[in-house]
N, C-alpha and C. Protein backbone atom coordinates (compact mmCIF):
# COMPACT_ATOMS: atom_id res chain seq x y z
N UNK A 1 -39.73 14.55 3.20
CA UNK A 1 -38.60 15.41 2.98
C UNK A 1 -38.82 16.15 1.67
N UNK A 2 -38.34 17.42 1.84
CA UNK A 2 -38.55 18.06 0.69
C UNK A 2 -37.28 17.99 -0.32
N UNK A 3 -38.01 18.35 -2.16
CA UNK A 3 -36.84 18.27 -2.67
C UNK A 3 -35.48 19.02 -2.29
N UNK A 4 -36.42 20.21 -1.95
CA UNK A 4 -34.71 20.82 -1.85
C UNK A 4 -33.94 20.80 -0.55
N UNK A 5 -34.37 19.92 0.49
CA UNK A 5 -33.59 19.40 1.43
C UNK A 5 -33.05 18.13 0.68
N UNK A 6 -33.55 17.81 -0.36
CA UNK A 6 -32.44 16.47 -0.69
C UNK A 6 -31.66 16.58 -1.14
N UNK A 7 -31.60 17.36 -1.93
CA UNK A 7 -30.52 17.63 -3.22
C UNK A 7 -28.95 17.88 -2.44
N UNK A 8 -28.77 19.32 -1.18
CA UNK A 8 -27.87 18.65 -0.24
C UNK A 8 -27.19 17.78 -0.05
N UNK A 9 -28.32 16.91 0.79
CA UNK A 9 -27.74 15.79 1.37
C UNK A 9 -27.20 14.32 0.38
N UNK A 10 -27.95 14.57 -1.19
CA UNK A 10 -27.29 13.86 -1.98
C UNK A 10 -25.50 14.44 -2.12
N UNK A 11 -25.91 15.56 -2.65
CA UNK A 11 -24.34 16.24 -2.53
C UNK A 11 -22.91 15.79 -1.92
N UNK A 12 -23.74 15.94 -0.43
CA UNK A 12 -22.64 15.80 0.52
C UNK A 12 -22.18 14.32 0.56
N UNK A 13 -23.54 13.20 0.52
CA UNK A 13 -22.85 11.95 0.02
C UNK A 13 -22.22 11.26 -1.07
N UNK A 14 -22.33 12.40 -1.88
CA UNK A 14 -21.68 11.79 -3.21
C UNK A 14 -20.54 12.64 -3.16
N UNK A 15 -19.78 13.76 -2.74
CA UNK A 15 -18.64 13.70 -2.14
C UNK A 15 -17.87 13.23 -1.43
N UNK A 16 -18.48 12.28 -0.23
CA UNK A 16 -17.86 12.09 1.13
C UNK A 16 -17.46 9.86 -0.01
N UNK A 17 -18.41 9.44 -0.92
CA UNK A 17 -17.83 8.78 -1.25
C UNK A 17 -16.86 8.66 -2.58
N UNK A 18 -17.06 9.79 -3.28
CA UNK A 18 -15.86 9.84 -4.44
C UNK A 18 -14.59 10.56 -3.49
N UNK A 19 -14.67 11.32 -2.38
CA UNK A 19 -13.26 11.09 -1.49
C UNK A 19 -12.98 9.89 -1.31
N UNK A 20 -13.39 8.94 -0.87
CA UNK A 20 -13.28 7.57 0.46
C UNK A 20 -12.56 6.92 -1.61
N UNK A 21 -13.40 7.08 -2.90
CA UNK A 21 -12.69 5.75 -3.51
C UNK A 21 -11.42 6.32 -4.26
N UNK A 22 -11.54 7.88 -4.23
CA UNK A 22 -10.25 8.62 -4.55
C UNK A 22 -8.74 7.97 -3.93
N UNK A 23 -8.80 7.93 -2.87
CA UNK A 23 -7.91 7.64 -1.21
C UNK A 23 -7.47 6.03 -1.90
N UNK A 24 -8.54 5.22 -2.03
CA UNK A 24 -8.56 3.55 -2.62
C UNK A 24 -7.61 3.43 -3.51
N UNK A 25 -7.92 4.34 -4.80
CA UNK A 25 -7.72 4.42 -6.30
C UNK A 25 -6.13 4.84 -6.30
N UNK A 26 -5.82 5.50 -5.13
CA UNK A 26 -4.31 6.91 -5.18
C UNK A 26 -3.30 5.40 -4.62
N UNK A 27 -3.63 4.19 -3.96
CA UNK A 27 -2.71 3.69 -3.31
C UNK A 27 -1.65 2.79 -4.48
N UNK A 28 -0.87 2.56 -4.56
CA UNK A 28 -0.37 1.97 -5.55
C UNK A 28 0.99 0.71 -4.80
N UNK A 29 1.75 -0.11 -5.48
CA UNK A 29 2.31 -1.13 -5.09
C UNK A 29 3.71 -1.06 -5.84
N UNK A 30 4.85 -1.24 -4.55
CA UNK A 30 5.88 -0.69 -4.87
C UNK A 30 6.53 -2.10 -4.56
N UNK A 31 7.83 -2.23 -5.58
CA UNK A 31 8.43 -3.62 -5.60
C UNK A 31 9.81 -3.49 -4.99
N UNK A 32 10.43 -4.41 -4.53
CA UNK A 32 11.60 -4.61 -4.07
C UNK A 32 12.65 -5.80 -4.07
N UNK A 33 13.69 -5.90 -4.83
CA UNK A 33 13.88 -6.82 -5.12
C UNK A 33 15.63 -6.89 -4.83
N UNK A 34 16.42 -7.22 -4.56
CA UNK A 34 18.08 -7.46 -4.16
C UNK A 34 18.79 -6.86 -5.01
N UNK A 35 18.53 -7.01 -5.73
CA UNK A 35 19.49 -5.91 -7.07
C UNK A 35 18.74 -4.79 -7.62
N UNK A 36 17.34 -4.91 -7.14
CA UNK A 36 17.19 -3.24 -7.43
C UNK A 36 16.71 -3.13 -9.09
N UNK A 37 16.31 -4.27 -9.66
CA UNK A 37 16.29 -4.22 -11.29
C UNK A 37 14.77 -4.12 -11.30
N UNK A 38 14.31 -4.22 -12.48
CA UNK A 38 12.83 -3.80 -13.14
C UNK A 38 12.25 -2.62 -12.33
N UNK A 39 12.86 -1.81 -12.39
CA UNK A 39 11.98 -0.74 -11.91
C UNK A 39 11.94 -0.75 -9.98
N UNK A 40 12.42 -1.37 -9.33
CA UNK A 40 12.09 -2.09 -8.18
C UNK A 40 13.14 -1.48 -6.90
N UNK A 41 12.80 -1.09 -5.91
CA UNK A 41 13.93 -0.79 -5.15
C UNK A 41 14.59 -1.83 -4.82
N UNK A 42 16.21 -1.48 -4.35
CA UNK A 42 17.09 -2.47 -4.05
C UNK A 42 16.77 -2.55 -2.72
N UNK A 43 16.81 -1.60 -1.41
CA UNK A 43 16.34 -1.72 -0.07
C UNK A 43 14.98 -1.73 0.16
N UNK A 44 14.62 -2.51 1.05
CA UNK A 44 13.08 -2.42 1.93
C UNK A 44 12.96 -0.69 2.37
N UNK A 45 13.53 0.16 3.16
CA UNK A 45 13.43 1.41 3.56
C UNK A 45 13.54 2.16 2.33
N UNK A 46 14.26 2.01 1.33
CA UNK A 46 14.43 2.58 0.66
C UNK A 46 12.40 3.17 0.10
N UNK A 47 11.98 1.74 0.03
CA UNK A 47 10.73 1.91 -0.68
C UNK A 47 9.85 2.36 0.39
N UNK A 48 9.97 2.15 1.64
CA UNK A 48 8.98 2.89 2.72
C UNK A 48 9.15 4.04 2.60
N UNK A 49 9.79 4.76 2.64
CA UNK A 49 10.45 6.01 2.33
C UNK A 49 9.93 6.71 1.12
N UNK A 50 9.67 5.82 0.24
CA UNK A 50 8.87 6.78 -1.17
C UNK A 50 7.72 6.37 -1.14
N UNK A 51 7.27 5.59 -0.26
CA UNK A 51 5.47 4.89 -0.49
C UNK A 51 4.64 6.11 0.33
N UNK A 52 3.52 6.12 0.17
CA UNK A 52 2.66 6.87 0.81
C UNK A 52 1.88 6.14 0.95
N UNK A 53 1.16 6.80 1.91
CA UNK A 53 -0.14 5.90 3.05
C UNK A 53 -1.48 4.68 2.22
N UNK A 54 -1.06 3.60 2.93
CA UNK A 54 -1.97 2.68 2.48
C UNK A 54 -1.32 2.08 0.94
N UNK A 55 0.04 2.23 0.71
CA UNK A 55 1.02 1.58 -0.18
C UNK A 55 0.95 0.57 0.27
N UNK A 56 1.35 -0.64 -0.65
CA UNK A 56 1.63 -2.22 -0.68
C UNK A 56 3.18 -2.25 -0.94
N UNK A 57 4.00 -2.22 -0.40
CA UNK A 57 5.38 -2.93 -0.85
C UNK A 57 5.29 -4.54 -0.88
N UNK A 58 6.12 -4.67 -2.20
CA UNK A 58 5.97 -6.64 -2.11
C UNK A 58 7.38 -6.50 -2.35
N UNK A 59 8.04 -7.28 -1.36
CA UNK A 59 9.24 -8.14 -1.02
C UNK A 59 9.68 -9.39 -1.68
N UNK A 60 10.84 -9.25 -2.77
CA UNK A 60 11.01 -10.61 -3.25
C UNK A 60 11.75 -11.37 -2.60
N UNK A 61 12.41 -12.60 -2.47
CA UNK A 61 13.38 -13.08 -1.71
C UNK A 61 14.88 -12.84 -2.01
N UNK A 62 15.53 -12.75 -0.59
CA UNK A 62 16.58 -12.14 -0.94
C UNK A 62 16.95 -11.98 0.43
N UNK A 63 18.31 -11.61 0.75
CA UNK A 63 18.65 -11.16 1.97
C UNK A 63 18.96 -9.49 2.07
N UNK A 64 17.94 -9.05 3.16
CA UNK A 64 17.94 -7.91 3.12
C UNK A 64 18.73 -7.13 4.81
N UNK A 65 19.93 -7.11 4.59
CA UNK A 65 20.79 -6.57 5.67
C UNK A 65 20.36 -5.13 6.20
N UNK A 66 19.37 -4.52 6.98
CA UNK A 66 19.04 -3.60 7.20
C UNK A 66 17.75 -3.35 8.27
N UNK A 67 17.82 -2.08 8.69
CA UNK A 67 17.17 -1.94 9.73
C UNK A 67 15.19 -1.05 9.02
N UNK A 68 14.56 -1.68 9.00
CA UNK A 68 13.30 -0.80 8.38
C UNK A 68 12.80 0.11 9.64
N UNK A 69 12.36 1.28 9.16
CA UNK A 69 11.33 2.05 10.25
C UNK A 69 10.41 2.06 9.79
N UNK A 70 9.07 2.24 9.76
CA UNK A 70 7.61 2.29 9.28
C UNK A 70 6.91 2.77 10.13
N UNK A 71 6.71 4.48 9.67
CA UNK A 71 6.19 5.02 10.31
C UNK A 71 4.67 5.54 9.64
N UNK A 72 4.02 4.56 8.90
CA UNK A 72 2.86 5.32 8.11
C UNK A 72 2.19 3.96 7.96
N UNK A 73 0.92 4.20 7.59
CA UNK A 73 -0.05 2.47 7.11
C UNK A 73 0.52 2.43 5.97
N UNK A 74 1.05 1.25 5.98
CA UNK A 74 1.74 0.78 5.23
C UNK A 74 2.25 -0.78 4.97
N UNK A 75 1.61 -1.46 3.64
CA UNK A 75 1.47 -3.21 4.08
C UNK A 75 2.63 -3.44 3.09
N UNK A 76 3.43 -4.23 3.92
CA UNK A 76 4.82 -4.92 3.24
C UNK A 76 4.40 -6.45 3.05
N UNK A 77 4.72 -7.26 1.83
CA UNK A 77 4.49 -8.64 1.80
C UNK A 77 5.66 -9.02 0.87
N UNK A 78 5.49 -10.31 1.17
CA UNK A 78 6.41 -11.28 0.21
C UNK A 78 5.34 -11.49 -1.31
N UNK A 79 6.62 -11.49 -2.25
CA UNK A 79 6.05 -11.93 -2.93
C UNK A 79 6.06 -13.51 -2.98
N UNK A 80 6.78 -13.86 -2.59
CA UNK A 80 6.27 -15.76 -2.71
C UNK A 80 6.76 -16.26 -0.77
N UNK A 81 6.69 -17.28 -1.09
CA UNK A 81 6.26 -17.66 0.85
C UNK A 81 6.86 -19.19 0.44
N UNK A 82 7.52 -19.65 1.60
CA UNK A 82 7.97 -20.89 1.69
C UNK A 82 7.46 -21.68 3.07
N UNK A 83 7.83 -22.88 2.91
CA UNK A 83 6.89 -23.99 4.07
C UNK A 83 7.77 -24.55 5.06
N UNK A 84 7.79 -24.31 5.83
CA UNK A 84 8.98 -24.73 6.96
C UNK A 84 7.96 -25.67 8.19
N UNK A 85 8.03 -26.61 8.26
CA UNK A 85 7.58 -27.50 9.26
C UNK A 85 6.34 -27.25 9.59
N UNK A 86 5.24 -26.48 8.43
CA UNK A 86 3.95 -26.47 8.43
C UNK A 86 3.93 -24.89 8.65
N UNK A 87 4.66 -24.13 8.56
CA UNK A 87 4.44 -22.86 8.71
C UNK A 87 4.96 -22.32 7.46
N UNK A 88 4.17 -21.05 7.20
CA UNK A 88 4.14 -20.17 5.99
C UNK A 88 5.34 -19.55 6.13
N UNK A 89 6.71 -19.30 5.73
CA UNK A 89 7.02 -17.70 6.07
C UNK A 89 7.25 -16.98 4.82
């Protein structure tokens, strides 16, 4: 291969992966918590609703009276987990 067929095809791969860790780097983690304090939404939808694609919402415990839609990739978790008859929830 010649040099100046490489130089290209370096190009194009060193774009196609500073996109792919750009996308990684942009996702960020949004909190949610019953009263809504430290910075944190008070509703679950509330925070789907401002997250963008490939967001982490973490869920503290709490009772959350409401209906979520989730219409985007988008990973919701607890922040802590309890043990019920050998199961995580």
């Amino acid at each position: 291969m010649h040099q100046s067929q490489l130089c290209p095809r370096l190009l194009i791969w060193a774009v196609v992966v500073l996109a792919a860790l750009s996308q990684a780097a942009a996702a960020k983690t949004i909190c949610v918590n019953p009263t809504g304090s430290g910075g944190c939404y008070k509703k679950i939808q509330s925070a789907v609703s401002a997250a963008a694609k490939n967001d982490v919402i973490k869920v503290a415990p709490g009772a959350y009276a409401e209906a979520v839609v989730i219409g985007k990739a988008t990973a919701i978790q607890p922040t802590s987990y309890c043990e019920i008859g050998g199961f995580f929830l």
